[in-house]
Protein backbone atom coordinates (compact mmCIF):
# COMPACT_ATOMS: atom_id res chain seq x y z
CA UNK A 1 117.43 115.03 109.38
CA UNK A 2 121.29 114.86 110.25
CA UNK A 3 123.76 117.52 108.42
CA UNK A 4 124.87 114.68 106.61
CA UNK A 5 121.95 113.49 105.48
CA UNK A 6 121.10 116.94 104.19
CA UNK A 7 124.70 117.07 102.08
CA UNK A 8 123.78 113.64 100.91
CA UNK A 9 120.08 114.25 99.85
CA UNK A 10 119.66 115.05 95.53
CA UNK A 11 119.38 118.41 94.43
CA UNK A 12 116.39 119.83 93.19
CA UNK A 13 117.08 119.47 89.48
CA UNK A 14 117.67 115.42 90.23
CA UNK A 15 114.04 114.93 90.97
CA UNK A 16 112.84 116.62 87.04
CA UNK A 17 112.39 113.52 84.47
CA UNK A 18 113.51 114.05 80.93
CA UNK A 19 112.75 111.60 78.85
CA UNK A 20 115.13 110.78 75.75
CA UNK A 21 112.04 110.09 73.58
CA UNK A 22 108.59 111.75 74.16
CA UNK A 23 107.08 108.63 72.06
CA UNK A 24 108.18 105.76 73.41
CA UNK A 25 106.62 104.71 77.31
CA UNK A 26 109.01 105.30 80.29
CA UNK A 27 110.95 102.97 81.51
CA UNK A 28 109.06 103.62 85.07
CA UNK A 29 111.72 100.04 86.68
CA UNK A 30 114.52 102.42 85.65
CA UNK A 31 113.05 105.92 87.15
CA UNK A 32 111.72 103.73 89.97
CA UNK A 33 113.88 100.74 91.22
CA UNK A 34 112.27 97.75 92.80
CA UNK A 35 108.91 97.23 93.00
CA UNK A 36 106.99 99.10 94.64
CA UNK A 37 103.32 100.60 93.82
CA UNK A 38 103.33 104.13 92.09
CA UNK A 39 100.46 106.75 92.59
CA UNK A 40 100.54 109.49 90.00
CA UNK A 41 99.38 113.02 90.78
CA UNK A 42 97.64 114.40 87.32
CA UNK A 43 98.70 118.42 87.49
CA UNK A 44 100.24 118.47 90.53
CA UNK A 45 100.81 122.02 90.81
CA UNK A 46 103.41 122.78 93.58
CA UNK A 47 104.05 119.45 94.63
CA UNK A 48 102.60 119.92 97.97
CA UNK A 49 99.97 117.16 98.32
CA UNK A 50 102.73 114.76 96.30
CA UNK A 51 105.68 115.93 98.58
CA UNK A 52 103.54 115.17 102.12
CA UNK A 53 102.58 111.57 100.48
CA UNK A 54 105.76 110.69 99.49
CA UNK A 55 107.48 111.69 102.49
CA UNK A 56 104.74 109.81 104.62
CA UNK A 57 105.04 107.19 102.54
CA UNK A 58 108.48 105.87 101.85
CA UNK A 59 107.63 102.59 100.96
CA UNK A 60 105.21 103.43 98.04
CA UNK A 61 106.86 105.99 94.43
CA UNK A 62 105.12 109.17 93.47
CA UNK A 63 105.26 110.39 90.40
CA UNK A 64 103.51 114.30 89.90
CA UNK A 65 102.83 115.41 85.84
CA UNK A 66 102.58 119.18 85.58
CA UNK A 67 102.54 121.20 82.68
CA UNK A 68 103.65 124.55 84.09
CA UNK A 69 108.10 124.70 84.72
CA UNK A 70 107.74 127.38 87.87
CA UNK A 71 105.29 125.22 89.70
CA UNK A 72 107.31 122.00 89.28
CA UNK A 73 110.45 123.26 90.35
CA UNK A 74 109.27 124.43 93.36
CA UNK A 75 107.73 120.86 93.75
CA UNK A 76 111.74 119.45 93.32
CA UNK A 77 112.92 121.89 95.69
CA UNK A 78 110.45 120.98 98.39
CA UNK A 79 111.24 116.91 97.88
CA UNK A 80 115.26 117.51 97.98
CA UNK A 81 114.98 119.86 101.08
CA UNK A 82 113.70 116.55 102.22
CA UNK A 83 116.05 113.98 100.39
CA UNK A 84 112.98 111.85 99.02
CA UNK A 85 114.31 109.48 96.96
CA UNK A 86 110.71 107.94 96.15
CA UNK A 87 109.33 110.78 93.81
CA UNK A 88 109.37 112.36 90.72
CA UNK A 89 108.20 115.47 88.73
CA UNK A 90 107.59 115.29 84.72
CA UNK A 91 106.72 118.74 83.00
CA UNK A 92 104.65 117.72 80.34
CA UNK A 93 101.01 118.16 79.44
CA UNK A 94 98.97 115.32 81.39
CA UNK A 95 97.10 113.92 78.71
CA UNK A 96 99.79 113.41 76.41
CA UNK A 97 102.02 111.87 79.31
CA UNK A 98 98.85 109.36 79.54
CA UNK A 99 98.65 108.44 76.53
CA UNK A 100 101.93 107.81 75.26
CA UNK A 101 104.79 108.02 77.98
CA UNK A 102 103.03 105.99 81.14
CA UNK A 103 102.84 102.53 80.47
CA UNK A 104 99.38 100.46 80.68
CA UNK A 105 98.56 98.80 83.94
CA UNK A 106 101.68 100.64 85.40
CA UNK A 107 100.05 102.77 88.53
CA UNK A 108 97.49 101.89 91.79
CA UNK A 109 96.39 105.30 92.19
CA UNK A 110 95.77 108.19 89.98
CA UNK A 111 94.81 111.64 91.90
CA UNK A 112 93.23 114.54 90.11
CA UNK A 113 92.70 117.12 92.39
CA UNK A 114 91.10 120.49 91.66
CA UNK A 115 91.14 120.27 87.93
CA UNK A 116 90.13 124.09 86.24
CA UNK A 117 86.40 123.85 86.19
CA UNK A 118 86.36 126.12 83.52
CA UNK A 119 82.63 126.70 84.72
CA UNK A 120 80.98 128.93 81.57
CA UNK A 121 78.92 126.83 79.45
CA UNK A 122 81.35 127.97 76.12
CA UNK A 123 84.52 126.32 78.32
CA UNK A 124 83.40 123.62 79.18
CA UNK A 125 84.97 121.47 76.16
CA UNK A 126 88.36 122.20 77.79
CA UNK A 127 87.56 120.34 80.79
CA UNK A 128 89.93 117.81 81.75
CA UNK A 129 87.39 115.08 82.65
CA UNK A 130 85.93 113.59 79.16
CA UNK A 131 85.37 109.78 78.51
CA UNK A 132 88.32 109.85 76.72
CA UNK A 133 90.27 111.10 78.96
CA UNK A 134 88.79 108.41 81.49
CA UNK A 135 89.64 106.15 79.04
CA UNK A 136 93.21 106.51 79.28
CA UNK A 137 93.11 106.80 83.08
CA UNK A 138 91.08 103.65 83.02
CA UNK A 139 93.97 101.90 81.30
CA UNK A 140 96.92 103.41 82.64
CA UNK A 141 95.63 101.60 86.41
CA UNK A 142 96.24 98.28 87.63
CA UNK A 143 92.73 96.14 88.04
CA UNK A 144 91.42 97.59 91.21
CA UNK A 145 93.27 100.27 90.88
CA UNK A 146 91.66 103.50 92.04
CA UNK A 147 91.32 106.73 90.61
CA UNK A 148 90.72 109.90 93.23
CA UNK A 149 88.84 113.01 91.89
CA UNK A 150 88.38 116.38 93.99
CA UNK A 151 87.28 119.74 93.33
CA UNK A 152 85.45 122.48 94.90
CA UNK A 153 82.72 122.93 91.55
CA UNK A 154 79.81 120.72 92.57
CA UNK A 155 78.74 121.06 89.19
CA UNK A 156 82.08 119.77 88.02
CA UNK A 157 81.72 116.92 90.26
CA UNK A 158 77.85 115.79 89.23
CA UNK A 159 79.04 116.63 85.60
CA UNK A 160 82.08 113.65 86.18
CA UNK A 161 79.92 111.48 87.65
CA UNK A 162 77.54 111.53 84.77
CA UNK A 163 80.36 110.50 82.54
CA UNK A 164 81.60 107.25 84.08
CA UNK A 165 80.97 104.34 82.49
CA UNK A 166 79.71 101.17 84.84
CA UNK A 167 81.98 98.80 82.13
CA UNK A 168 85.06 100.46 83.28
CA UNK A 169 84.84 102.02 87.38
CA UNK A 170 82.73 101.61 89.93
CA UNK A 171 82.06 104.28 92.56
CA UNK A 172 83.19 103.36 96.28
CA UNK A 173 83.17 105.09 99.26
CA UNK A 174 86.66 106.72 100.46
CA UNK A 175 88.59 104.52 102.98
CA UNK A 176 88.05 105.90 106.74
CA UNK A 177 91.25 105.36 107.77
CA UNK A 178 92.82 106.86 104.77
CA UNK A 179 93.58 110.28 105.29
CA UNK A 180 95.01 112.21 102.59
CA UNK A 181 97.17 115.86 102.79
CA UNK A 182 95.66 118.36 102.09
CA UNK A 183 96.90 120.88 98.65
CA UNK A 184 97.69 124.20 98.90
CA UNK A 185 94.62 125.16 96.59
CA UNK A 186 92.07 123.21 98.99
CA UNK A 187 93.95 125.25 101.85
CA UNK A 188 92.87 128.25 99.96
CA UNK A 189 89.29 126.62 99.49
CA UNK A 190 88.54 125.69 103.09
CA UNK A 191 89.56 128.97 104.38
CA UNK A 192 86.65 130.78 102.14
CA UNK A 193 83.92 128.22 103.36
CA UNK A 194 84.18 126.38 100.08
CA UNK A 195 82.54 122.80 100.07
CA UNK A 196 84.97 120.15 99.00
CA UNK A 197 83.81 117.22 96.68
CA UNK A 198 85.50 113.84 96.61
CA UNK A 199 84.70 110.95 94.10
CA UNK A 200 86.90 107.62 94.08
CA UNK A 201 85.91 105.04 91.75
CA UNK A 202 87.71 101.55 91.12
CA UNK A 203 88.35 100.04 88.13
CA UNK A 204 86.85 97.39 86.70
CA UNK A 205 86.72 95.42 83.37
């Protein structure tokens, strides 16, 4: 990247949304000009796995929901020490941005990756992953859109599979040639041995 390019790129505080009104659906043509297809990163954390896409990317918007303020600006800072102009950060709890600020049949791809397990039996109702929550995931994606789960809890991961409903995704193998980056928390994983669990699952219906 030139020096000029640098003193041209956004400042970190450019790439926060703040929506006027936290009840009416974003105006994603405005946040995004053009046209092209959005992925949305469901707690994105520190923008690292959103950051790397977007910047591999240019030619496809990113948008990363995250409910904690530390973790997202460090996910701005990292995209304008790059000068993306193709990505986003909202602070806002996920759910609530999926059900009433994203727009039906407005993204391609939804990642979830490494979701709290919460793995005691008396936690396990704050799980992310519930059919409602699928629900809105479900209509939030384009048909064939795909939705992209990972976590190191293989009892998470048989306990989602259990929920999805055949009326509204179908299970599919991961692309071979489609080779994701990899987050700082599945850095952390890998390095202790952990086994990593992928599910991606179309929609249908």
């Amino acid at each position: 990247m030139t020096e000029e390019t640098k003193n041209a790129a956004p400042a970190a505080a450019d790439y926060e949304l703040f929506p006027a009104d936290y009840f009416t659906p974003l105006d994603l043509a405005q946040i995004f000009p053009g046209t092209a297809p959005l992925e949305i990163d469901i707690g994105c954390g520190d923008g690292a796995f959103l950051v790397a896409q977007a910047e591999r990317f240019p030619e496809r918007n990113y948008l990363g929901l995250e409910k904690l303020a530390g973790r997202v600006w460090r996910g701005c800072k990292k995209a304008s020490r790059l000068g993306l102009t193709n990505i986003r950060f909202l602070r806002i709890e996920s759910s609530y941005a999926l059900q009433h600020l994203l727009p039906p049949a407005s993204t391609g791809m939804v990642h979830l990756l490494f979701p709290d397990p919460w793995p005691k039996s008396k936690h396990r109702r704050r799980r992310m992953v519930t059919p409602e929550f699928l629900a809105l995931v479900h209509r939030l994606l384009l048909p064939e859109g795909r939705f992209r789960i990972v976590t190191d809890q293989q009892n998470y991961f048989e306990a989602t599979r259990r929920l999805i409903a055949a009326d509204m995704f179908r299970e599919i193998d991961p692309a071979p040639e489609e080779i994701f980056p990899i987050t700082t928390f599945e850095k952390h994983f890998l390095a202790d041995g952990a086994a990593i669990h992928r599910l991606v699952l179309r929609k249908v219906g």
